[in-house]
Protein backbone atom coordinates (compact mmCIF):
# COMPACT_ATOMS: atom_id res chain seq x y z
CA UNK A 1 14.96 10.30 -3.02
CA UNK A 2 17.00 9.26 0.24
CA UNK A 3 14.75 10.08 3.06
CA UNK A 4 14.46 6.25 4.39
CA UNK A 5 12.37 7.34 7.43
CA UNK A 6 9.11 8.86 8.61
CA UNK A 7 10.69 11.42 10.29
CA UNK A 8 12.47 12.96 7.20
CA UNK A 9 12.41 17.48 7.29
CA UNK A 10 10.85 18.55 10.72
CA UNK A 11 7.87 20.02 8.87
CA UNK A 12 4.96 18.97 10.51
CA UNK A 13 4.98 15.92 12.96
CA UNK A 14 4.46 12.30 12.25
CA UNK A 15 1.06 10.67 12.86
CA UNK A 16 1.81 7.98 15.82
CA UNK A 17 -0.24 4.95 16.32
CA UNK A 18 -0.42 5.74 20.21
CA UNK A 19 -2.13 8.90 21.17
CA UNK A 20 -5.10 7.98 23.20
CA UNK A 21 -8.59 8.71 21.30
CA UNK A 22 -6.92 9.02 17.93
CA UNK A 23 -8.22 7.51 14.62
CA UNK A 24 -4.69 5.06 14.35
CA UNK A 25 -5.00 4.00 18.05
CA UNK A 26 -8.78 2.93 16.99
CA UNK A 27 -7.21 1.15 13.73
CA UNK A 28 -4.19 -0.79 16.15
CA UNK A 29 -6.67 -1.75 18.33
CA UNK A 30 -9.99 -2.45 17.10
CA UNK A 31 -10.22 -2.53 13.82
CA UNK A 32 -6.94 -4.96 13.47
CA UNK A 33 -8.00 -7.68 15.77
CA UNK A 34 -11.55 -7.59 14.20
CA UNK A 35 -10.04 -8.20 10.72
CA UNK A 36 -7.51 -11.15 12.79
CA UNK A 37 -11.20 -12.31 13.43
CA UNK A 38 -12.87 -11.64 9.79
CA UNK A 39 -9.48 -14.00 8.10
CA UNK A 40 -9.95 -16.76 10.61
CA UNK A 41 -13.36 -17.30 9.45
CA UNK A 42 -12.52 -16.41 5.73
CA UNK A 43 -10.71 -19.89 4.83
CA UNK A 44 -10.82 -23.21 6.49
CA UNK A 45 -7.42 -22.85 7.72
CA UNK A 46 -5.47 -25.40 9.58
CA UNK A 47 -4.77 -25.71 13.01
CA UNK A 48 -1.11 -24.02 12.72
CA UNK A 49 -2.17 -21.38 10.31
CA UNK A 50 -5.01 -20.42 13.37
CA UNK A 51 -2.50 -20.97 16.14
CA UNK A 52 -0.24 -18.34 14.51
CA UNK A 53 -3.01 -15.78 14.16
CA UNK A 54 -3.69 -16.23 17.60
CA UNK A 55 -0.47 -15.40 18.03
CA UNK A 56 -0.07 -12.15 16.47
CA UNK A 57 -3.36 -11.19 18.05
CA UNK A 58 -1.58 -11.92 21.42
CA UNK A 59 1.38 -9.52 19.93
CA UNK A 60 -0.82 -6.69 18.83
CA UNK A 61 -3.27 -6.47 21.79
CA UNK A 62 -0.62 -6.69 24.91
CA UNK A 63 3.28 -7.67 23.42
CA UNK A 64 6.20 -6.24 21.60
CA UNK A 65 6.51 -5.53 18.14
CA UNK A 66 8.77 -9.20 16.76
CA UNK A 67 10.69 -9.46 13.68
CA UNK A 68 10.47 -11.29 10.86
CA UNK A 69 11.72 -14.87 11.40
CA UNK A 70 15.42 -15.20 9.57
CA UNK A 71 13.97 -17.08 6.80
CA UNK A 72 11.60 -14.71 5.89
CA UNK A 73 12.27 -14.20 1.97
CA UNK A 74 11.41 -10.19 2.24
CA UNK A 75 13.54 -9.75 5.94
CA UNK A 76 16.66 -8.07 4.05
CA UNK A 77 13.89 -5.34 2.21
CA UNK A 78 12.18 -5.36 6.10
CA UNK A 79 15.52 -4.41 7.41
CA UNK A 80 16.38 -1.60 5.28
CA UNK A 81 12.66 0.01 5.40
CA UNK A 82 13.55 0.28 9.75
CA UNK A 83 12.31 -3.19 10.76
CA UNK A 84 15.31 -3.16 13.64
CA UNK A 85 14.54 -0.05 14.76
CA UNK A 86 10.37 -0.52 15.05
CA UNK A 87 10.61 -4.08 16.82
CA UNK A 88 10.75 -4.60 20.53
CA UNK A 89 8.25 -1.88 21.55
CA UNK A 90 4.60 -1.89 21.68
CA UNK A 91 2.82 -1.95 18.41
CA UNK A 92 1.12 1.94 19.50
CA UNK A 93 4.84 3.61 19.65
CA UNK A 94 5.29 3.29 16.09
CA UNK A 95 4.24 5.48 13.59
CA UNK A 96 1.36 4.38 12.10
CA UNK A 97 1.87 4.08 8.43
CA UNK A 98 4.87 1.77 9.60
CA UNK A 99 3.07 0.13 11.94
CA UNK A 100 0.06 -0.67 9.59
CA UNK A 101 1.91 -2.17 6.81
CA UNK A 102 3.65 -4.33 8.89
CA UNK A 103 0.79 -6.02 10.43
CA UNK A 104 -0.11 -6.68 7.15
CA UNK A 105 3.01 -8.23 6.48
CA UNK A 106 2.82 -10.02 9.23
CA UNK A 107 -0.32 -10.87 8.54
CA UNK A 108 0.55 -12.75 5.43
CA UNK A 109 2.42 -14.95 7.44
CA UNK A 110 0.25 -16.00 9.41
CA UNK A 111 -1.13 -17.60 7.09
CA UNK A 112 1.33 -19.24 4.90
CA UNK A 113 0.74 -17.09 1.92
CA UNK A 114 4.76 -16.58 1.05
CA UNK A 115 5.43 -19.85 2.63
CA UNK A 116 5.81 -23.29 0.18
CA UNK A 117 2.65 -25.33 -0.10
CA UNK A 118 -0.89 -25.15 -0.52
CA UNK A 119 -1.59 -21.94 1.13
CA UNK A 120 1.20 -20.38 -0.73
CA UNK A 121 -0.52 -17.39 -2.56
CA UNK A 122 -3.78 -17.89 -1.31
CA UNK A 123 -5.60 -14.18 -1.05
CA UNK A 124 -7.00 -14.08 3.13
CA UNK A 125 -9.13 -11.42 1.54
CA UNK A 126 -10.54 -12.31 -1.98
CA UNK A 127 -13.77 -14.05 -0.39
CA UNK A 128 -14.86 -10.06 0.52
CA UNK A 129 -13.26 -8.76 -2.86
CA UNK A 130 -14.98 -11.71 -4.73
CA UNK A 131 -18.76 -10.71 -2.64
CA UNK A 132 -18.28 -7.62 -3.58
CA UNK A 133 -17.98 -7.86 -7.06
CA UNK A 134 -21.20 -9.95 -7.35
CA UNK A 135 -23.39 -7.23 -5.28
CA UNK A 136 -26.08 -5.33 -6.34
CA UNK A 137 -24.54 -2.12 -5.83
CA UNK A 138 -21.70 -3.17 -8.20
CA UNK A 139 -24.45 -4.16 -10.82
CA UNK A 140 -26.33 -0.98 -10.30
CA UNK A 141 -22.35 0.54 -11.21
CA UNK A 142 -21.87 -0.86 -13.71
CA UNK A 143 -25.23 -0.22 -15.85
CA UNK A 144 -24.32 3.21 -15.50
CA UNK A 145 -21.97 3.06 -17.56
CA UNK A 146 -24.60 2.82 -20.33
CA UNK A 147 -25.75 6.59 -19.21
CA UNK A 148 -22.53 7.97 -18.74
CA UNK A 149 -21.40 7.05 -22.38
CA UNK A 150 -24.58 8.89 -23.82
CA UNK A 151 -23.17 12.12 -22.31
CA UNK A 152 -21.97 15.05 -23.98
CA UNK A 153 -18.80 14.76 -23.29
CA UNK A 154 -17.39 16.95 -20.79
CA UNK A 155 -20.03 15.13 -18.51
CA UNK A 156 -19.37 12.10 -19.45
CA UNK A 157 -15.75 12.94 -18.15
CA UNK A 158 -16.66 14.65 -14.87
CA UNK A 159 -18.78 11.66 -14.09
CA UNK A 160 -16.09 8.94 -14.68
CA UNK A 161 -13.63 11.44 -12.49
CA UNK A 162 -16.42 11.72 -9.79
CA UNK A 163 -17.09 8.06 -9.97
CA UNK A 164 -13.43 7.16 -9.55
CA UNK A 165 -12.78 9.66 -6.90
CA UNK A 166 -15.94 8.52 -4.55
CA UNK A 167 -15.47 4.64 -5.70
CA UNK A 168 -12.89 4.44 -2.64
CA UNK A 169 -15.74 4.39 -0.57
CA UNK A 170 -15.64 0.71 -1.05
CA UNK A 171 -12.92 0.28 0.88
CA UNK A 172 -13.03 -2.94 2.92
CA UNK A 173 -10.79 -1.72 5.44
CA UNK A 174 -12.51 1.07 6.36
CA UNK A 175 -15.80 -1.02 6.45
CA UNK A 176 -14.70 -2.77 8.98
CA UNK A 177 -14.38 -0.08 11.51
CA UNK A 178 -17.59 1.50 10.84
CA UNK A 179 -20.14 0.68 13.43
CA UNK A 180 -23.89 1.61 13.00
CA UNK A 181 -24.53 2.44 9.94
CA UNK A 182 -22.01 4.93 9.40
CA UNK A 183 -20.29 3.43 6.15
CA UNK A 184 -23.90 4.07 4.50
CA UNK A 185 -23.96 7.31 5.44
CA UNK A 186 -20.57 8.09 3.95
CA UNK A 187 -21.39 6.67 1.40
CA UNK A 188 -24.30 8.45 0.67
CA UNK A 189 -22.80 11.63 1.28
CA UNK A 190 -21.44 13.05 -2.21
CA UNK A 191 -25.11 12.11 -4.11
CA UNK A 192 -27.01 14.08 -0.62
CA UNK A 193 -25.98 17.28 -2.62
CA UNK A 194 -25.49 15.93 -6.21
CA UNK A 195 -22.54 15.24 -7.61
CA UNK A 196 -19.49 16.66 -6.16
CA UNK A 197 -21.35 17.29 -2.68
CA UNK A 198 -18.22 16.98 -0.10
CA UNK A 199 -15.16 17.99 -2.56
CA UNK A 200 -13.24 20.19 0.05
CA UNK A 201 -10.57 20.48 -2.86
CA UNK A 202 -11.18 20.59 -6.53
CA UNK A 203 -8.14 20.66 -8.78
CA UNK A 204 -9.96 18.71 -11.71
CA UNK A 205 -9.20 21.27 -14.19
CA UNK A 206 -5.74 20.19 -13.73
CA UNK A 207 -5.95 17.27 -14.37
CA UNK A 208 -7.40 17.75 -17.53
CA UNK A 209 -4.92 20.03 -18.77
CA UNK A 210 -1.94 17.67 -17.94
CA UNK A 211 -3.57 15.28 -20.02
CA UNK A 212 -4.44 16.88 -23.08
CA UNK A 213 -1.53 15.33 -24.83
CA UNK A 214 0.06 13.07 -21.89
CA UNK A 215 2.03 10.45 -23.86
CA UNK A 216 2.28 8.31 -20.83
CA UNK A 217 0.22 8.24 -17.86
CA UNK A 218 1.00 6.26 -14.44
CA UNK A 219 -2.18 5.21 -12.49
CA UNK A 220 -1.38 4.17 -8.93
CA UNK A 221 -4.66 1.74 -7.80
CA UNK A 222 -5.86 1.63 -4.41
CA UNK A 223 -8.83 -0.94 -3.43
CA UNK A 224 -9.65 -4.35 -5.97
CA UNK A 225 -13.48 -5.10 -6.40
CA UNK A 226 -15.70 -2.14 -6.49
CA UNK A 227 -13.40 0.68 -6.21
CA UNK A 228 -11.39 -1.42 -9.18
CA UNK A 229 -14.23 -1.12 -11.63
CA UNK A 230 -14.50 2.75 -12.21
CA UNK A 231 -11.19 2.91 -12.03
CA UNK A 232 -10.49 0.63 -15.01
CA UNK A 233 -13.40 3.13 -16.46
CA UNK A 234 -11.67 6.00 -15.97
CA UNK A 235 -7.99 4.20 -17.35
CA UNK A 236 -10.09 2.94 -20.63
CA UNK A 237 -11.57 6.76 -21.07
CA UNK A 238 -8.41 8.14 -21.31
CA UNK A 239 -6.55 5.27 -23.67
CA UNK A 240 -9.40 5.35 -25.66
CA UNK A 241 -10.08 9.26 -26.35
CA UNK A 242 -6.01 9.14 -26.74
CA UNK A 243 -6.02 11.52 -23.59
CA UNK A 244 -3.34 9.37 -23.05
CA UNK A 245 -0.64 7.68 -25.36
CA UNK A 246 -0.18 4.70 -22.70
CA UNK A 247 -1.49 3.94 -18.88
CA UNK A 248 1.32 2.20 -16.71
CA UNK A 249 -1.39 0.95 -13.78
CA UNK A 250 0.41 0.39 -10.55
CA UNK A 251 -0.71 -2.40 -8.36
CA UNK A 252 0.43 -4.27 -5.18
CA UNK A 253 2.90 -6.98 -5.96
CA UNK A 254 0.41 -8.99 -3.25
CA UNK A 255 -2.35 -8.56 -0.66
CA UNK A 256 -2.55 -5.74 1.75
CA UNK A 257 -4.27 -3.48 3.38
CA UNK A 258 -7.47 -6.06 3.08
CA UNK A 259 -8.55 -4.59 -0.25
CA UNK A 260 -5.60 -3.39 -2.25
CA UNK A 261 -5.55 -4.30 -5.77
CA UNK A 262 -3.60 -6.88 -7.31
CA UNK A 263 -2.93 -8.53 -11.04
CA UNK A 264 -5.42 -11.28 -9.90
CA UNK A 265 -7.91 -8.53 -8.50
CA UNK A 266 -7.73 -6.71 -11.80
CA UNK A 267 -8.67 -9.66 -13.60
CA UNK A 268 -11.40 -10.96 -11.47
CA UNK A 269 -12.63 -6.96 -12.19
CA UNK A 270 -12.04 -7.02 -16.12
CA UNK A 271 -13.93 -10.31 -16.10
CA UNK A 272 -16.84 -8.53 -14.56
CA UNK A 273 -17.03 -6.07 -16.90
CA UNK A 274 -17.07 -8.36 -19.65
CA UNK A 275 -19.78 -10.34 -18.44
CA UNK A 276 -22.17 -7.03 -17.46
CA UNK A 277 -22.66 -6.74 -21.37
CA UNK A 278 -23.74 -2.98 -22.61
CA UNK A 279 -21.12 -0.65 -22.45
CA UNK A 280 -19.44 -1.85 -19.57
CA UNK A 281 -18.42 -4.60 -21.56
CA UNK A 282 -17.31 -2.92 -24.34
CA UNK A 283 -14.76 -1.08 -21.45
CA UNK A 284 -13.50 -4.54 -20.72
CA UNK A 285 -12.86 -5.69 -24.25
CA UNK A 286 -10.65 -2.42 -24.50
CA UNK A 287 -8.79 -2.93 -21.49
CA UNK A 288 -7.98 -6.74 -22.22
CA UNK A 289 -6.54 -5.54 -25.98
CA UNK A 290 -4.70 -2.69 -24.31
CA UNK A 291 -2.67 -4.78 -22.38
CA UNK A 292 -2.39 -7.01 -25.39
CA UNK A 293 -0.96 -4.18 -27.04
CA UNK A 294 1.05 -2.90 -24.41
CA UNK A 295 -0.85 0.56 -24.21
CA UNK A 296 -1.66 -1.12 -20.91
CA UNK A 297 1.30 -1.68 -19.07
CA UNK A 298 1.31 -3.00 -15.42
CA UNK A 299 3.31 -2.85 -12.81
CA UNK A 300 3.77 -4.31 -9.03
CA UNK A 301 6.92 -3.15 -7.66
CA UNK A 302 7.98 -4.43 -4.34
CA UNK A 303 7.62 -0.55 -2.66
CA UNK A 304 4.29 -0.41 -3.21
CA UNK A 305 3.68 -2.68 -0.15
CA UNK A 306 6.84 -0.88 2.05
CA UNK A 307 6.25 0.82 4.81
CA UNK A 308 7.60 4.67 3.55
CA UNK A 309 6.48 6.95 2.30
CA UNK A 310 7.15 8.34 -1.76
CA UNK A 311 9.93 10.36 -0.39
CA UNK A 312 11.94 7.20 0.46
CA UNK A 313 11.31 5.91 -2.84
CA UNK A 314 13.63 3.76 -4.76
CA UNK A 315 15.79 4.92 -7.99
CA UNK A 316 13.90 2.58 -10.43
CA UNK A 317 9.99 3.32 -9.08
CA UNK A 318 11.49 6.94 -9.60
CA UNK A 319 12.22 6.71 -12.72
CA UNK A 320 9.21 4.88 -13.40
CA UNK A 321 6.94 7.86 -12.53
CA UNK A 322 9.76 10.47 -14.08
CA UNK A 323 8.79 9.21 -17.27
CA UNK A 324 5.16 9.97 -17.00
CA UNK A 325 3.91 12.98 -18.11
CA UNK A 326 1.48 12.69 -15.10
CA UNK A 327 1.03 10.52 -11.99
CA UNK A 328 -2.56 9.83 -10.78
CA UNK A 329 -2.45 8.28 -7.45
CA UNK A 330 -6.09 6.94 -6.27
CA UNK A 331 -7.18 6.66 -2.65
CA UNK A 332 -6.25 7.14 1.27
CA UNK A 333 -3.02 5.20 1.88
CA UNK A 334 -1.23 6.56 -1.41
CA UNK A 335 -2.18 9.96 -0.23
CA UNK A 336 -0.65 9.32 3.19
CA UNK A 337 2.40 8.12 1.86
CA UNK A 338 2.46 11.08 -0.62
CA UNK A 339 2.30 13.71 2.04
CA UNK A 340 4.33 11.73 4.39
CA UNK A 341 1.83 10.71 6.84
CA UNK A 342 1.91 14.33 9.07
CA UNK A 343 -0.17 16.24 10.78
CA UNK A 344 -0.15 18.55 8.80
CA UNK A 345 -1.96 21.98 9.06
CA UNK A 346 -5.09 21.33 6.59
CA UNK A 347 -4.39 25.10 5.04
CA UNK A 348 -0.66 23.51 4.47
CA UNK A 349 -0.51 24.48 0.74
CA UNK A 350 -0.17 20.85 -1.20
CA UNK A 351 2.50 21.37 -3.21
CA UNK A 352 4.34 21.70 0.24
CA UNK A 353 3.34 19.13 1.82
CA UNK A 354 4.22 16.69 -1.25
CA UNK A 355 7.71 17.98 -0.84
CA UNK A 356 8.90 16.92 -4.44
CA UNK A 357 7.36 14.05 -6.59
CA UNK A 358 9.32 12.68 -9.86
CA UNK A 359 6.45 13.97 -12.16
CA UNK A 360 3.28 16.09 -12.24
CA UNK A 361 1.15 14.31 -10.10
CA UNK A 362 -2.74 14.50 -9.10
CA UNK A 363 -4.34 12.94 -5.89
CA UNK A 364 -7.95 11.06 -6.01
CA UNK A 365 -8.43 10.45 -2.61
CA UNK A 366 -11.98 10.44 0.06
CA UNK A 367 -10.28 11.51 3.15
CA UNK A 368 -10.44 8.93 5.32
CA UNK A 369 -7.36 9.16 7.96
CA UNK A 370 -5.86 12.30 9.85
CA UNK A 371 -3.39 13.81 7.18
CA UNK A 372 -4.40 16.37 4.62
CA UNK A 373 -3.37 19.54 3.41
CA UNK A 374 -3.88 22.00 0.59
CA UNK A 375 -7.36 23.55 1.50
CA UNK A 376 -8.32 26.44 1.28
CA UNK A 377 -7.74 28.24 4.70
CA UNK A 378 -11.82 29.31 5.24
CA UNK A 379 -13.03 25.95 3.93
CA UNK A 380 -9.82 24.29 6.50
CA UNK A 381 -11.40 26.78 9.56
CA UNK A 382 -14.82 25.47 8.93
CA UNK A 383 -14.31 22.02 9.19
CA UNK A 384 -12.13 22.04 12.15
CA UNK A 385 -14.91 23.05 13.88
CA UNK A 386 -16.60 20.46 12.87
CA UNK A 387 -13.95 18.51 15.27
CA UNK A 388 -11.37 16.26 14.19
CA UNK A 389 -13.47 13.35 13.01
CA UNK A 390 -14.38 15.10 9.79
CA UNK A 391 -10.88 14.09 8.88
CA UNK A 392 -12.22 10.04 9.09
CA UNK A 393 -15.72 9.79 8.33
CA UNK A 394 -15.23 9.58 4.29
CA UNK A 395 -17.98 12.22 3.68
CA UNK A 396 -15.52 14.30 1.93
CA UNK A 397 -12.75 13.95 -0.97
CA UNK A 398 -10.31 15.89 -2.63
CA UNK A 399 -8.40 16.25 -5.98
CA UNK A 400 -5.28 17.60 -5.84
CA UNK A 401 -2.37 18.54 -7.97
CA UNK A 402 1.21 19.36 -7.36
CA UNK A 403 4.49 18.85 -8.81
């Protein structure tokens, strides 16, 4: 796949961080100097580690986009995903999947976590991720995994699908930009009609078929803590009823996007499991002798944090996903990167819009940025009239297949 860019086939045009009123204006600048803010306080950092986030909130709210220093040990990787092209300008005239990713980036070093010492691998965001894996809610979660296993089974399977799907609701990111009380009510919206309520786009029985004999499955995660936990659910329900011969789970190779899952965040997540008892235990002793086994595999390729999206991705991640007889890809920045990050007509058909993927692939995703295609035209109609911000609110979700 050679398209390096954003720009790629003039199909539909590229969402830019700029345009005044826009959801990614909002997300360059608000929600990024808030979460500037939320790391500051998150770790007693030292006076150079604070100087340099004031810094970069100097560069994101009135400078120019600035490189990564020579030294940097990712600069070369940097450079050939457009860094010299997207520096030098203000941090709005870049498209925003670019421009996202690399304030994370630059983020990270901020606060020494590539850097050699004793800040060197030291998550900005697990405090949050940790939080939330000791809440309520995510006990409440997790003894419902008790009901859900009494099931007959075809229920039992919707609800681990549903609960998956929805679960990227916790999203910490997308917390943080919510202002009164608006994160509960998106949450709240699939069980206001009962399960299901707000699936705009229901491929599901798709899924199903392509995994009726799948001999290898890749998983691509999304968001650690919460979201991690049904996820891992869903992962153990299909090693374990041999849906699937073998699960490669995809992670990010290191922090981004506040909540993205790593190897530690799975951990942290199978060690909750294990300690919940009941059958959400029971999940985590599976999990922890499937990767013993190697019917678990992960991976945390470098690309998984670029800037791209799938179209632009590398000849080994390709082959990685050619081999599986299905790719799952959970949550809102995978799909973006999937479909390319356009604005694409919502009636686009998906298949189109996805523009080629190494393997059959399915998208679990609550729709929580502008991009989306694939629905059906009258369902597309109705909630444009709703206004644009249907497209952000998280009240609704898809699954979608293509390839």
């Amino acid at each position: 796949m050679a398209d390096t860019s954003l720009n790629g086939p003039d199909r539909a045009p590229v969402v830019m961080g700029g345009e005044p009123g826009s959801y990614a204006r909002s997300v360059l600048t608000e929600r990024h100097p808030a979460l500037i803010a939320k790391v500051r306080d998150a770790h007693p950092y030292t006076p150079a580690q604070r100087g340099r986030l004031d810094l970069l909130l100097e560069e994101i709210t009135s400078g120019n986009v600035q490189p990564l220093r020579p030294e940097a040990h990712d600069r070369a990787a940097w450079v050939s995903w457009g860094m010299d092209e997207h520096t030098g300008v203000p941090w709005t005239d870049l498209p925003f999947l670019w421009a996202e990713s690399y304030f994370y980036r630059r983020l990270l070093g901020a606060v020494g976590y590539f850097a050699p010492g004793p800040w060197q691998g030291v998550d900005p965001f697990e405090p949050s991720k940790s939080a939330e894996l000791r809440s309520e809610e995510a006990d409440d979660e997790l003894r419902a995994l008790d009901t859900v296993a009494g099931l007959p089974e075809e229920e039992r399977d919707r609800a681990l699908l549903l609960s998956s799907l929805w679960g990227n609701r916790a999203d910490l990111g997308f917390a943080l930009s919510q202002q009164g009380g608006t994160e509960t009510e998106a949450a709240g919206a699939a069980d206001a009609g009962g399960p299901g309520a707000g699936l705009i786009a229901d491929e599901s029985g798709r899924l199903w078929d392509l995994l009726g004999d799948a001999e290898r499955v890749c998983f691509v995660a999304d968001n650690a803590a919460r979201e991690l936990l049904p996820d891992l659910a869903l992962i153990d329900l299909l090693l374990s009823t041999r849906r699937a011969g073998s699960v490669v789970l995809h992670l990010k190779p290191h922090p981004y996007f506040v909540s993205d899952a790593t190897m530690a965040d799975v951990l942290a997540a199978l060690g909750r499991l294990r300690r919940a008892g009941g059958e959400a235990a029971a999940c985590g002793e599976r999990l922890r002798e499937a990767l013993r086994t190697g019917a678990l595999i992960v991976r945390a390729h470098p690309f998984s944090c670029a800037p791209l999206p799938y179209s632009a991705m590398p000849e080994d991640l390709e082959a990685d996903f050619g081999a599986a007889s299905l790719t799952v890809l959970k949550g809102d920045l995978n799909y973006r990167r999937l479909v390319g990050d356009r604005w694409w007509d919502p009636a686009t058909p998906f298949a189109e819009a996805v523009g080629g993927f190494p393997s059959p692939v399915v998208a679990l995703r609550t729709v929580k940025s502008d991009t989306v295609a694939g629905l059906d035209p009258v369902v597309a109609a109705e909630l444009d009239a709703e206004g644009i911000g249907w497209r952000t609110s998280g009240r609704y979700a898809v699954v979608q297949s293509g390839g």
